[in-house]
C-alpha atoms as a PDB file:
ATOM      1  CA  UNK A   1     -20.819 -19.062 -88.816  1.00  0.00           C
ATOM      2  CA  UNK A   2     -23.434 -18.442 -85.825  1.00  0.00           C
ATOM      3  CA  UNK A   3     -25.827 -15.185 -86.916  1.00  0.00           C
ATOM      4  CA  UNK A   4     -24.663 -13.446 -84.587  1.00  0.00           C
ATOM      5  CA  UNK A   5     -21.299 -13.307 -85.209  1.00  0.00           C
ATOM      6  CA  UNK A   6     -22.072 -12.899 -89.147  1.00  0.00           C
ATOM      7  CA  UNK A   7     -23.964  -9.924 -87.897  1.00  0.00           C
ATOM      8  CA  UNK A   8     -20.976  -8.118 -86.414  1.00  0.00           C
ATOM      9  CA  UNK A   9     -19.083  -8.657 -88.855  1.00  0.00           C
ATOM     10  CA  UNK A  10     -21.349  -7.113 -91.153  1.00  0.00           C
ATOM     11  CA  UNK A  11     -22.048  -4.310 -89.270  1.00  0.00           C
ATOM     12  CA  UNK A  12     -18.174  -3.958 -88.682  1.00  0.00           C
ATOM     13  CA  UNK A  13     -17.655  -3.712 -92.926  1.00  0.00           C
ATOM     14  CA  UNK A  14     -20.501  -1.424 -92.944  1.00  0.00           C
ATOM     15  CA  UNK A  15     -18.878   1.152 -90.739  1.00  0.00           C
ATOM     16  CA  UNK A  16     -15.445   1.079 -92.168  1.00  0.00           C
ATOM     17  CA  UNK A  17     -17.095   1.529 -95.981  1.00  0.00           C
ATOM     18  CA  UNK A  18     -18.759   4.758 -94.297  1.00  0.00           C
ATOM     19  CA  UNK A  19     -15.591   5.759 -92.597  1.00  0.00           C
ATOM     20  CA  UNK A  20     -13.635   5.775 -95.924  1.00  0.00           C
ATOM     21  CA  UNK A  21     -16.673   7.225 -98.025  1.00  0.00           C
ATOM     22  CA  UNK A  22     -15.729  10.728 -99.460  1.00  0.00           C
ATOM     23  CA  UNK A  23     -17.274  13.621 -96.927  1.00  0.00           C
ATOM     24  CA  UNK A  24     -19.889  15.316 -98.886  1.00  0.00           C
ATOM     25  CA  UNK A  25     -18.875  18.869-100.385  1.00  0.00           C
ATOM     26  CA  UNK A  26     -19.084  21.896 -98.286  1.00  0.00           C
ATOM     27  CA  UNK A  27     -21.682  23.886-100.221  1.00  0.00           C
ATOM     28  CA  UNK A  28     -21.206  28.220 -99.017  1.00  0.00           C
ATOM     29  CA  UNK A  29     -22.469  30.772-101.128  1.00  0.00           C
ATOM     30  CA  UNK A  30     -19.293  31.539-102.865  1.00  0.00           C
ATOM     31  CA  UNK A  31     -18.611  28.070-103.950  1.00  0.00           C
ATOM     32  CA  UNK A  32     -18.298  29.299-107.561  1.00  0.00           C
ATOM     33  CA  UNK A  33     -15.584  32.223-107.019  1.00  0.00           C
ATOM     34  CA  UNK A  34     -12.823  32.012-109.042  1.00  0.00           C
ATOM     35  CA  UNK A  35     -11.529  35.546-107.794  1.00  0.00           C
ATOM     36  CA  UNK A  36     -11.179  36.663-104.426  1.00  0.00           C
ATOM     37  CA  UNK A  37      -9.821  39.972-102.908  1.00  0.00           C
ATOM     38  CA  UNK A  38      -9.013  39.948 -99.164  1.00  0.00           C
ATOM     39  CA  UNK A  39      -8.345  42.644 -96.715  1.00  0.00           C
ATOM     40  CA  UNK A  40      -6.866  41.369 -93.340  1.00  0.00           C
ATOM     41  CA  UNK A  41      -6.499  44.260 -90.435  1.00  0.00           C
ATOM     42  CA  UNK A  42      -5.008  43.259 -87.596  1.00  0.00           C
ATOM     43  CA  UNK A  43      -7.885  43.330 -85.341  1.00  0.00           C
ATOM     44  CA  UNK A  44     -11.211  44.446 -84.768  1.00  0.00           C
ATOM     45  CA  UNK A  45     -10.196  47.939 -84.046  1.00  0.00           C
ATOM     46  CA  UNK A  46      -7.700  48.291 -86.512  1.00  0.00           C
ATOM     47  CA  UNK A  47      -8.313  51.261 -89.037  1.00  0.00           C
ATOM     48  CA  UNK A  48      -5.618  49.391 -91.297  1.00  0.00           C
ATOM     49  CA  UNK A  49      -4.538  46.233 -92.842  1.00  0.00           C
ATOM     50  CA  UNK A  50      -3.377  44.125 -96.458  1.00  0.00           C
ATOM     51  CA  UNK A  51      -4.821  43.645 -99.346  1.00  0.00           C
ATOM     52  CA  UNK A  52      -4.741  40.216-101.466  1.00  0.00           C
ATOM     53  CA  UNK A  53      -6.011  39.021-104.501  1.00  0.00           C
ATOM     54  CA  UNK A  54      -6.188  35.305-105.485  1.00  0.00           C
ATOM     55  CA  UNK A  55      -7.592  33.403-108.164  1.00  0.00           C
ATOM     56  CA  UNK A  56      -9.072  29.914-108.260  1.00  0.00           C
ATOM     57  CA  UNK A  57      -7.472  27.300-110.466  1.00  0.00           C
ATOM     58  CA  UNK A  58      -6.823  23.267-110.551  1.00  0.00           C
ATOM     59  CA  UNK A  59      -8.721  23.240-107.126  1.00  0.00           C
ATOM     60  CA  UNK A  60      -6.560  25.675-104.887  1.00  0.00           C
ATOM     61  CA  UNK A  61      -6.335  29.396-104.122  1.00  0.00           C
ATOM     62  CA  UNK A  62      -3.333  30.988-105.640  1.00  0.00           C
ATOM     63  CA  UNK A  63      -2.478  34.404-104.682  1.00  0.00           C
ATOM     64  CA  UNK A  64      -1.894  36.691-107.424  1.00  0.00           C
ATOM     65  CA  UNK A  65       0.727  39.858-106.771  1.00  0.00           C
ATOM     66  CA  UNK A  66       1.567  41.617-103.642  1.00  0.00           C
ATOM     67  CA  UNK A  67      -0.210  42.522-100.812  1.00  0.00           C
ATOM     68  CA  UNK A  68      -1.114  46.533-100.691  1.00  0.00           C
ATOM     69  CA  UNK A  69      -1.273  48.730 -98.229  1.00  0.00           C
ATOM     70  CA  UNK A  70      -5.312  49.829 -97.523  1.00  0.00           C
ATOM     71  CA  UNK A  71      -7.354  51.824 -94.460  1.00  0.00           C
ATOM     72  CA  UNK A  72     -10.447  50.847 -93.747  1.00  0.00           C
ATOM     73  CA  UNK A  73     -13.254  52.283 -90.828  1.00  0.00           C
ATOM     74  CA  UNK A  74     -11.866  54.377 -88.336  1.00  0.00           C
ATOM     75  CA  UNK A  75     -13.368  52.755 -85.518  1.00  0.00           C
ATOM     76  CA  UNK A  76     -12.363  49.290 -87.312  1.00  0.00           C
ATOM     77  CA  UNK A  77     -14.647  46.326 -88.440  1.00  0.00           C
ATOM     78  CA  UNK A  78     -17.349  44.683 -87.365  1.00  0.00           C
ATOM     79  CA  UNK A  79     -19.410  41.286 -88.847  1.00  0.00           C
ATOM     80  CA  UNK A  80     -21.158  42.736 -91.834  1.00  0.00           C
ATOM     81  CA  UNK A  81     -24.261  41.397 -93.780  1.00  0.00           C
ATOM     82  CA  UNK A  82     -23.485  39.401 -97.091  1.00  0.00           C
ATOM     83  CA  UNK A  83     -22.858  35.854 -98.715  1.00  0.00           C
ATOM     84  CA  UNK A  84     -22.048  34.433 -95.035  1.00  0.00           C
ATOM     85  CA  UNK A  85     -24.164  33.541 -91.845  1.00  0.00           C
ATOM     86  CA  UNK A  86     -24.174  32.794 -88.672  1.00  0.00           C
ATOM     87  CA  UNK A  87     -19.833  34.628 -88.556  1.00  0.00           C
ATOM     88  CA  UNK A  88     -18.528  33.963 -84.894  1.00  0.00           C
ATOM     89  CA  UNK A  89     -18.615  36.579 -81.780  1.00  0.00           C
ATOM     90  CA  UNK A  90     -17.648  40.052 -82.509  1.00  0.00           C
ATOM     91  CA  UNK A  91     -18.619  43.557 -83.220  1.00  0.00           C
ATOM     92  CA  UNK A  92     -21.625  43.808 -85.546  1.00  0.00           C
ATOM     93  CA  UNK A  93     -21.780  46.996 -87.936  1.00  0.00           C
ATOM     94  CA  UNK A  94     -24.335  49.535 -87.371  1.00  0.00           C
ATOM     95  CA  UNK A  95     -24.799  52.484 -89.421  1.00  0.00           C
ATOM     96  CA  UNK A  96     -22.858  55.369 -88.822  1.00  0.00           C
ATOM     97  CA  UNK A  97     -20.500  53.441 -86.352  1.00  0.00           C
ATOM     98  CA  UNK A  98     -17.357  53.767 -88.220  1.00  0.00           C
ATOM     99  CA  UNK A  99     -16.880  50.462 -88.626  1.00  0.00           C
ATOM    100  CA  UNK A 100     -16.095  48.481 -91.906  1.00  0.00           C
ATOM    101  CA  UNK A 101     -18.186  45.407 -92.784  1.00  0.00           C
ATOM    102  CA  UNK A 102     -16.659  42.102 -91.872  1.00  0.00           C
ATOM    103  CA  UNK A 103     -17.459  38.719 -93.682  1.00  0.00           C
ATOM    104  CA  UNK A 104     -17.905  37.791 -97.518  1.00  0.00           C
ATOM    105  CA  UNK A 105     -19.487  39.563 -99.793  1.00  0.00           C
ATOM    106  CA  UNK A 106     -20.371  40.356-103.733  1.00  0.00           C
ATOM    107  CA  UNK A 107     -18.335  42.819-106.016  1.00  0.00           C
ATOM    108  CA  UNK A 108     -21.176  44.872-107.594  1.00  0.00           C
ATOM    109  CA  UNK A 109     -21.116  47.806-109.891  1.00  0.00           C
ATOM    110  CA  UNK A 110     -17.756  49.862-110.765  1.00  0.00           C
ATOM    111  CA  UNK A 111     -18.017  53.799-110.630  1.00  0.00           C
ATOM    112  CA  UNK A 112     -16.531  56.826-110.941  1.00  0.00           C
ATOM    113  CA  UNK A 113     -15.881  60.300-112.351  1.00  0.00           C
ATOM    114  CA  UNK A 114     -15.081  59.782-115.780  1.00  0.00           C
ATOM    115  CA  UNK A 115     -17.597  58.638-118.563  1.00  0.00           C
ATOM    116  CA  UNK A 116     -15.825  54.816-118.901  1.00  0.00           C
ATOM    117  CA  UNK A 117     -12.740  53.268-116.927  1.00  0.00           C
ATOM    118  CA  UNK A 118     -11.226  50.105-118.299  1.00  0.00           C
ATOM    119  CA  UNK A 119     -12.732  47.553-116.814  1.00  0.00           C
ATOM    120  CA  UNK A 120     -14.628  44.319-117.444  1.00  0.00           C
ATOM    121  CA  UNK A 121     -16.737  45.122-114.028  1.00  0.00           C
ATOM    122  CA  UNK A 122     -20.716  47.066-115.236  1.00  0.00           C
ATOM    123  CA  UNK A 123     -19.433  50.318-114.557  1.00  0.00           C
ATOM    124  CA  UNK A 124     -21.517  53.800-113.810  1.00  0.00           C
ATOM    125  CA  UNK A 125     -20.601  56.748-114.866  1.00  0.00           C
ATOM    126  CA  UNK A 126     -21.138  59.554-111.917  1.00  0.00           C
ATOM    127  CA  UNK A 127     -22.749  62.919-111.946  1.00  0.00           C
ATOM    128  CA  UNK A 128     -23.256  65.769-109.570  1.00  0.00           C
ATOM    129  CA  UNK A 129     -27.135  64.281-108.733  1.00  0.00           C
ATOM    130  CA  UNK A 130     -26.218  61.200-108.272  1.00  0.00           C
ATOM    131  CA  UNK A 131     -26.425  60.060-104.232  1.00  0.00           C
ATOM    132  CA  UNK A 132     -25.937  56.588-102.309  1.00  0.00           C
ATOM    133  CA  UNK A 133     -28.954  56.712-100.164  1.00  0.00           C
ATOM    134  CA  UNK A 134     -27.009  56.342 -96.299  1.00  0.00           C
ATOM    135  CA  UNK A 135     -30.687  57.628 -94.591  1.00  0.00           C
ATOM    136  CA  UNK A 136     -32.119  54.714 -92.910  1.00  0.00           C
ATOM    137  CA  UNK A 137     -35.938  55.229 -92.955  1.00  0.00           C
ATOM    138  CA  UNK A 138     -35.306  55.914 -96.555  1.00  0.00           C
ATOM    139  CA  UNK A 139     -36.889  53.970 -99.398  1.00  0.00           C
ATOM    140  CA  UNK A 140     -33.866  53.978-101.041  1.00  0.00           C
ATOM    141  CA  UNK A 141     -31.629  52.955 -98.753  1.00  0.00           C
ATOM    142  CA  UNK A 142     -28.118  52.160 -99.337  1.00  0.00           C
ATOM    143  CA  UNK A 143     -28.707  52.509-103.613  1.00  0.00           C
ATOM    144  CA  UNK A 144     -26.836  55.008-105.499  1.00  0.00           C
ATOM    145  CA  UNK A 145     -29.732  56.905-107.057  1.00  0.00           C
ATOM    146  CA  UNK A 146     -30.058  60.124-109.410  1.00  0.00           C
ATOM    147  CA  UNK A 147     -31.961  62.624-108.139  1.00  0.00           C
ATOM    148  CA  UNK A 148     -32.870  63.356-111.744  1.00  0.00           C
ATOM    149  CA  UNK A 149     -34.957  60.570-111.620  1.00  0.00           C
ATOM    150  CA  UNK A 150     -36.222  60.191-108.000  1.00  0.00           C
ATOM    151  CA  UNK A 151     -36.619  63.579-106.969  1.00  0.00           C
ATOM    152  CA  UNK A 152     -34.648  65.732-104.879  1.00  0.00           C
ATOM    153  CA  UNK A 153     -36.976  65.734-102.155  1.00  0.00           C
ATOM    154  CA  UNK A 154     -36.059  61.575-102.369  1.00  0.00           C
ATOM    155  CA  UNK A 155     -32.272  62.486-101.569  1.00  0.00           C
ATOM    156  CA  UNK A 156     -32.898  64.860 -98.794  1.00  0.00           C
ATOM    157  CA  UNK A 157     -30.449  64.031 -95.640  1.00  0.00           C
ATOM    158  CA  UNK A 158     -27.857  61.803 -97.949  1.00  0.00           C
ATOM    159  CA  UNK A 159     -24.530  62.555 -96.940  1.00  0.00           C
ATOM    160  CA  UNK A 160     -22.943  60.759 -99.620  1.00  0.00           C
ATOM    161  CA  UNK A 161     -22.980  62.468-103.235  1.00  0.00           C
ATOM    162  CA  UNK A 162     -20.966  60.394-105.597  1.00  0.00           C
ATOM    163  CA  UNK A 163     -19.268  63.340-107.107  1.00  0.00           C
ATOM    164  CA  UNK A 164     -17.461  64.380-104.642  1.00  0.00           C
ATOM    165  CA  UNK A 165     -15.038  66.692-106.156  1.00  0.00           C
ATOM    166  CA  UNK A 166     -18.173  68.784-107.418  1.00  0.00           C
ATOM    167  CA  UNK A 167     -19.667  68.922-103.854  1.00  0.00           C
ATOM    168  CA  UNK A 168     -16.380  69.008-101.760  1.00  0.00           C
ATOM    169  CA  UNK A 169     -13.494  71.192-103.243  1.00  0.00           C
ATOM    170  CA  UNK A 170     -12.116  68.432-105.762  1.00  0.00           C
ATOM    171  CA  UNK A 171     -12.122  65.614-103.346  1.00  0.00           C
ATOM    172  CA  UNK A 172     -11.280  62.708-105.597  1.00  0.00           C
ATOM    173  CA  UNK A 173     -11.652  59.727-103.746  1.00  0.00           C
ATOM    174  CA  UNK A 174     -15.064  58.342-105.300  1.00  0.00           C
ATOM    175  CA  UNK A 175     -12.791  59.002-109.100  1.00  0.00           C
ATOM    176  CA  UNK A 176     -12.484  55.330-108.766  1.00  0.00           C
ATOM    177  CA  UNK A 177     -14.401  52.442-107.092  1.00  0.00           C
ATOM    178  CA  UNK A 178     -16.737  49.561-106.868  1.00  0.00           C
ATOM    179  CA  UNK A 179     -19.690  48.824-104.602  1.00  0.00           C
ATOM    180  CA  UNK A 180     -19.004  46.410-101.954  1.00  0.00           C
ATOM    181  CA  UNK A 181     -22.731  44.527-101.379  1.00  0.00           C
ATOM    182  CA  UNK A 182     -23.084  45.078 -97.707  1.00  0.00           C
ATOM    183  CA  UNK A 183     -26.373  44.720 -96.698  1.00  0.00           C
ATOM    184  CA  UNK A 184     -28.132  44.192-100.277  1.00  0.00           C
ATOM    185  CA  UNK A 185     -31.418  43.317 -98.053  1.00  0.00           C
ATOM    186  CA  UNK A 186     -31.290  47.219 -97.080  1.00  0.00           C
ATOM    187  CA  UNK A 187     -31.890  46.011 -93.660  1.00  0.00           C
ATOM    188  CA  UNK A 188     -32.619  48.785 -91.574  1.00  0.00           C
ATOM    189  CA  UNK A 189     -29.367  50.753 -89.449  1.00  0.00           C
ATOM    190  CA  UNK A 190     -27.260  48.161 -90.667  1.00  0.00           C
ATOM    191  CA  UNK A 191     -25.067  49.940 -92.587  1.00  0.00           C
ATOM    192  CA  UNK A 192     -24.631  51.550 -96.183  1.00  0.00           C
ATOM    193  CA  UNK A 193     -22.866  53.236 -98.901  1.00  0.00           C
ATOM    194  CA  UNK A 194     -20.200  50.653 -98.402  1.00  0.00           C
ATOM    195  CA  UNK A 195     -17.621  51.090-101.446  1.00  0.00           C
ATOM    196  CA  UNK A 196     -13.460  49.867-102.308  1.00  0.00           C
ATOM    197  CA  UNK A 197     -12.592  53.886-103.460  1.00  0.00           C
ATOM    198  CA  UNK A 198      -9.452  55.590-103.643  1.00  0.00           C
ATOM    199  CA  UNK A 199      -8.100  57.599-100.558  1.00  0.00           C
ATOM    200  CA  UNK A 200      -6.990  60.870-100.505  1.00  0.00           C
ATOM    201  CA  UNK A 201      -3.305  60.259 -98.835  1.00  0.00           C
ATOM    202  CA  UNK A 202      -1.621  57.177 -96.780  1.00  0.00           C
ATOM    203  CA  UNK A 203      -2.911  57.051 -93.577  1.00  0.00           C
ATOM    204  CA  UNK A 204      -6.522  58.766 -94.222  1.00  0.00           C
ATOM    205  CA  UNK A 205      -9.343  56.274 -92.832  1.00  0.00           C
ATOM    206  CA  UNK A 206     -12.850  56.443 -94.224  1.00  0.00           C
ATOM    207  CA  UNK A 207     -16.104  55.988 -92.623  1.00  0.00           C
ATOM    208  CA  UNK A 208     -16.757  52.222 -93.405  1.00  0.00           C
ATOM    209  CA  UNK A 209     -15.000  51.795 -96.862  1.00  0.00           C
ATOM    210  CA  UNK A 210     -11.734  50.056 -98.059  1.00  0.00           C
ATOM    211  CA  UNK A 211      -9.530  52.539 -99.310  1.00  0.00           C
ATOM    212  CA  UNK A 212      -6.435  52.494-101.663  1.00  0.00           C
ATOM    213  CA  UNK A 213      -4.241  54.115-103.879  1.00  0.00           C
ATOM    214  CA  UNK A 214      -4.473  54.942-107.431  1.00  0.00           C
ATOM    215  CA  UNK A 215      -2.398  51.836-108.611  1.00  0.00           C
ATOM    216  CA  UNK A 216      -4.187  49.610-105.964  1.00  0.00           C
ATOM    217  CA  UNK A 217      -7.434  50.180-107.648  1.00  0.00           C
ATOM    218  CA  UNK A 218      -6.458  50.638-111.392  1.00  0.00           C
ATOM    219  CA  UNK A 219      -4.878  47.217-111.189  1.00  0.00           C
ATOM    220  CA  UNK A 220      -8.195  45.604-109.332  1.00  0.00           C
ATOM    221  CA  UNK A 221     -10.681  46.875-112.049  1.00  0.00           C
ATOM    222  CA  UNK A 222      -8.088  45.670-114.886  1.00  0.00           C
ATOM    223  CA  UNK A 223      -8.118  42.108-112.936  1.00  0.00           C
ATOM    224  CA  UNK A 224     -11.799  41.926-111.411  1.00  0.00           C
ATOM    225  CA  UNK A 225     -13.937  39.419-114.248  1.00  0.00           C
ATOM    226  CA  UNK A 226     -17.635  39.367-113.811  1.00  0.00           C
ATOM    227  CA  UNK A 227     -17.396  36.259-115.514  1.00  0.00           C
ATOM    228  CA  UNK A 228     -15.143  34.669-112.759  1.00  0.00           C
ATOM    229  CA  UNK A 229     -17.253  35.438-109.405  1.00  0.00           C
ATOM    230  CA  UNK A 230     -16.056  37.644-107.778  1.00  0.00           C
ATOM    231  CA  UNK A 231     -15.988  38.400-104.001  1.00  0.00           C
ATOM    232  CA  UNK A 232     -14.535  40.913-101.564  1.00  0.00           C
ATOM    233  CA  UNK A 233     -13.238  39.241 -98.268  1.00  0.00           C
ATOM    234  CA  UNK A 234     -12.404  41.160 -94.773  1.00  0.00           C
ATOM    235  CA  UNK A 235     -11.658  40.305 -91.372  1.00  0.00           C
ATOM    236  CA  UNK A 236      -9.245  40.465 -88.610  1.00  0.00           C
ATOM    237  CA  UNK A 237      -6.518  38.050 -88.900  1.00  0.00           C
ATOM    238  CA  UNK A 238      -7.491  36.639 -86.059  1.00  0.00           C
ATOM    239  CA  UNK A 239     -11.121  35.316 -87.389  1.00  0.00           C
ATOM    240  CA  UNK A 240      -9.782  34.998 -90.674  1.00  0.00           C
ATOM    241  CA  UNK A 241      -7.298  32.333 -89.769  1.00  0.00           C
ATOM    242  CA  UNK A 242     -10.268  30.331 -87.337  1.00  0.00           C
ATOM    243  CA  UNK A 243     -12.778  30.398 -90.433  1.00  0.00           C
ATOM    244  CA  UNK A 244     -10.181  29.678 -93.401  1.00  0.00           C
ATOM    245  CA  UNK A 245     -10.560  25.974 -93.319  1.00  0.00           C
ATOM    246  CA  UNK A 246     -14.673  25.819 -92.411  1.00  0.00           C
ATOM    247  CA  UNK A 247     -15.044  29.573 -94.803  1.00  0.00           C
ATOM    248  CA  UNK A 248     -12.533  27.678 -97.875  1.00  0.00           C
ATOM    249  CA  UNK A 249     -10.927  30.755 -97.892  1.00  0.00           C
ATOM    250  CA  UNK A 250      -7.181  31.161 -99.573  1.00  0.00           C
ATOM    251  CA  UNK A 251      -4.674  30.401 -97.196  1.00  0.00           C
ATOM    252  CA  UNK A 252      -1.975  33.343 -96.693  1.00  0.00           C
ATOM    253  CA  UNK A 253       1.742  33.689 -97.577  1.00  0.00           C
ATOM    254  CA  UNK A 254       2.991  35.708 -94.990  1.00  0.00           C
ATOM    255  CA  UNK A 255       6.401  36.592 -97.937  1.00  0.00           C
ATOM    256  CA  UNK A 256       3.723  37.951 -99.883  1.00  0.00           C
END
């Protein structure tokens, strides 16, 4: 055979081994959840939308229970800062804007009024000095702090005491939560305080939280595993659908 045929036809077996060789694995952040909660509104304005829960197992996303009702910012969403980068065009949360966070993000610490809940999430027990730190040129900003220990002069301008009920008429919304790690870099104006609490009726939107009812949120501390990896997904059906594939995000059963 003349070299320069045999050379082809090398080069020709070479290609089709490569085009039959097993893509390399997407590697994202969140590679190692094995539990997933997902709140699709149905756009970026939307002060509404569903709640999912899936868990991980034998390679696929398998959604566990119904969806649930939940409200979310009253001005919407907007692309948040968390496990993902570079999201697509869109609204980008600023503090103060109303907005809820957008994108993928850790479940961090559990909270609320009385001294333990049942859950396997760390948990913290709230008291009347305890603040999350929503001031921007703050130190502290966006931690839950006691002014016990920093000072009260530290938690001057927070508009967010964690016992709510003790600083506004009963108000039991923060009774149950978890911390939803927006921003963990404390970047500057780009948003705080960001929790998954309890609302106080159907229909009442918060400032930039998820919100839920009682059953909603006994049922996702009872579920929620440290152990498992966590995260806490939202987004407007819209982007949610265009990053499921590139994102490996559950796919949706639109019975459920």
């Amino acid at each position: 055979m003349p070299l320069r045929i045999f050379t082809a036809a090398l080069c020709a077996l070479l290609v089709a081994g490569c085009a039959h060789r097993a893509a390399a694995p997407v590697v994202l952040p969140w590679n190692a959840a094995e539990q997933m909660v997902v709140v699709v509104t149905p756009e970026w304005d939307a002060n509404h939308g569903l709640l999912h829960t899936f868990e991980h197992s034998n390679g696929s996303w398998n959604e566990v229970g119904r969806s649930q009702p939940v409200m979310v910012g009253r001005n919407g969403s907007a692309w948040g800062l968390g496990l993902h980068s570079d999201p697509p065009a869109g609204p980008v949360k600023r503090e103060g804007d109303g907005r809820s966070p957008a994108g993928v993000f850790d479940i961090g610490t559990a909270f609320g009024y009385a001294g333990r809940v049942e859950t396997s999430l760390p948990y913290s027990a709230m008291q009347r000095s305890h603040y999350c730190m929503d001031v921007s040129a703050s130190p502290l900003y966006n931690q839950i702090v006691d002014a016990r220990e920093v000072g009260d002069n530290a938690v001057e301008g927070s508009t967010e005491p964690m016992r709510l009920d003790l600083h506004s008429a009963g108000d039991q919304r923060y009774r149950l939560g978890f911390v939803i790690e927006h921003n963990p870099q404390a970047r500057p104006d780009a948003g705080s305080c960001i929790f998954a609490h309890l609302w106080k009726q159907p229909g009442d939107v918060t400032a930039g939280c998820t919100a839920m009812d009682d059953g909603s949120m006994t049922r996702l501390l009872d579920w929620l595993r440290p152990d498992r990896h966590p995260v806490f997904v939202l987004m407007p059906q819209a982007q949610y659908l265009s990053l499921q594939d590139a994102w490996m995000l559950p796919a949706m059963d639109a019975k459920r």
